[in-house]
Protein backbone atom coordinates (compact mmCIF):
# COMPACT_ATOMS: atom_id res chain seq x y z
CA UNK A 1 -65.98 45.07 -61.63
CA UNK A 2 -69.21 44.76 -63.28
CA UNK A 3 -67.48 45.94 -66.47
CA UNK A 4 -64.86 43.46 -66.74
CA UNK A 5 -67.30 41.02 -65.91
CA UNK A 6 -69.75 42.25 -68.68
CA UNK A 7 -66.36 42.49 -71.47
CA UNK A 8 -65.33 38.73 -70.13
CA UNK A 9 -68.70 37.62 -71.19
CA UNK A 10 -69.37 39.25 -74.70
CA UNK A 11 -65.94 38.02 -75.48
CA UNK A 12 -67.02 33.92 -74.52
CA UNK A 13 -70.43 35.20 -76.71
CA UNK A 14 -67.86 35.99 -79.53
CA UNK A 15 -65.61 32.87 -78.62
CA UNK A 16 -68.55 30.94 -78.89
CA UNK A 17 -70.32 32.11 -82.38
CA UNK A 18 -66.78 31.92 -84.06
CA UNK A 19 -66.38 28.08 -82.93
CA UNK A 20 -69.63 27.21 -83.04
CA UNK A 21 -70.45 25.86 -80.53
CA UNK A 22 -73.15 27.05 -78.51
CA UNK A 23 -73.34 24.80 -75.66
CA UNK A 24 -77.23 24.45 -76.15
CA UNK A 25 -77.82 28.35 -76.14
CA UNK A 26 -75.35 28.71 -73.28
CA UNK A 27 -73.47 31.30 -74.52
CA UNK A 28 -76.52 33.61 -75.72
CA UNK A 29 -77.59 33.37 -72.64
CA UNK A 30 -74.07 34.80 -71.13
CA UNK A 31 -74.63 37.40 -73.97
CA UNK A 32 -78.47 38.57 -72.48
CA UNK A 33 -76.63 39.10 -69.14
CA UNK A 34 -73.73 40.95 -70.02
CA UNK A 35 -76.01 43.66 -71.95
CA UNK A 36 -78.34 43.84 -68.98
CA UNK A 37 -75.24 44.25 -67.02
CA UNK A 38 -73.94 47.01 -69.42
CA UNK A 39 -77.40 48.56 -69.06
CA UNK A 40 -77.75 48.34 -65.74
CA UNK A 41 -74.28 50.01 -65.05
CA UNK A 42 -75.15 52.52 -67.21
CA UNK A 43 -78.75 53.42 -65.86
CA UNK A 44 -77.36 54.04 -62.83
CA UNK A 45 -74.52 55.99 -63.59
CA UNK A 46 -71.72 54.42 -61.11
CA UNK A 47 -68.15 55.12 -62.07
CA UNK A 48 -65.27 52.64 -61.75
CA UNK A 49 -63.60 52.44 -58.38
C-alpha cells in the first residue's frame, strides 16, 4: 500500500516538472513524502501483503 502510494506520487512529481507547473512547490512537496515513504518502508523492512 505504502508503495503504490509512494510510485503514485513520484509519478505527479514527474507529471508536474514535465508541465511545469508546480502548483507553488506543491508537487516537491509530494516528492519529499514519497522518498520518506520509500525510506521509511525500507528501514523497516515490511514486505507487501
Amino acid at each position: 500500500m505504502l508503495y503504490t502510494i509512494a510510485i503514485v506520487l513520484i509519478l505527479l512529481w514527474l507529471l508536474g516538472m514535465v508541465s511545469s507547473y508546480t502548483m507553488n512547490g506543491f508537487i516537491h512537496i509530494l516528492i519529499v513524502i514519497a522518498i520518506i515513504v520509500v525510506l521509511v518502508r525500507v528501514i523497516t523492512g515490511r514486505k507487501p501483503v
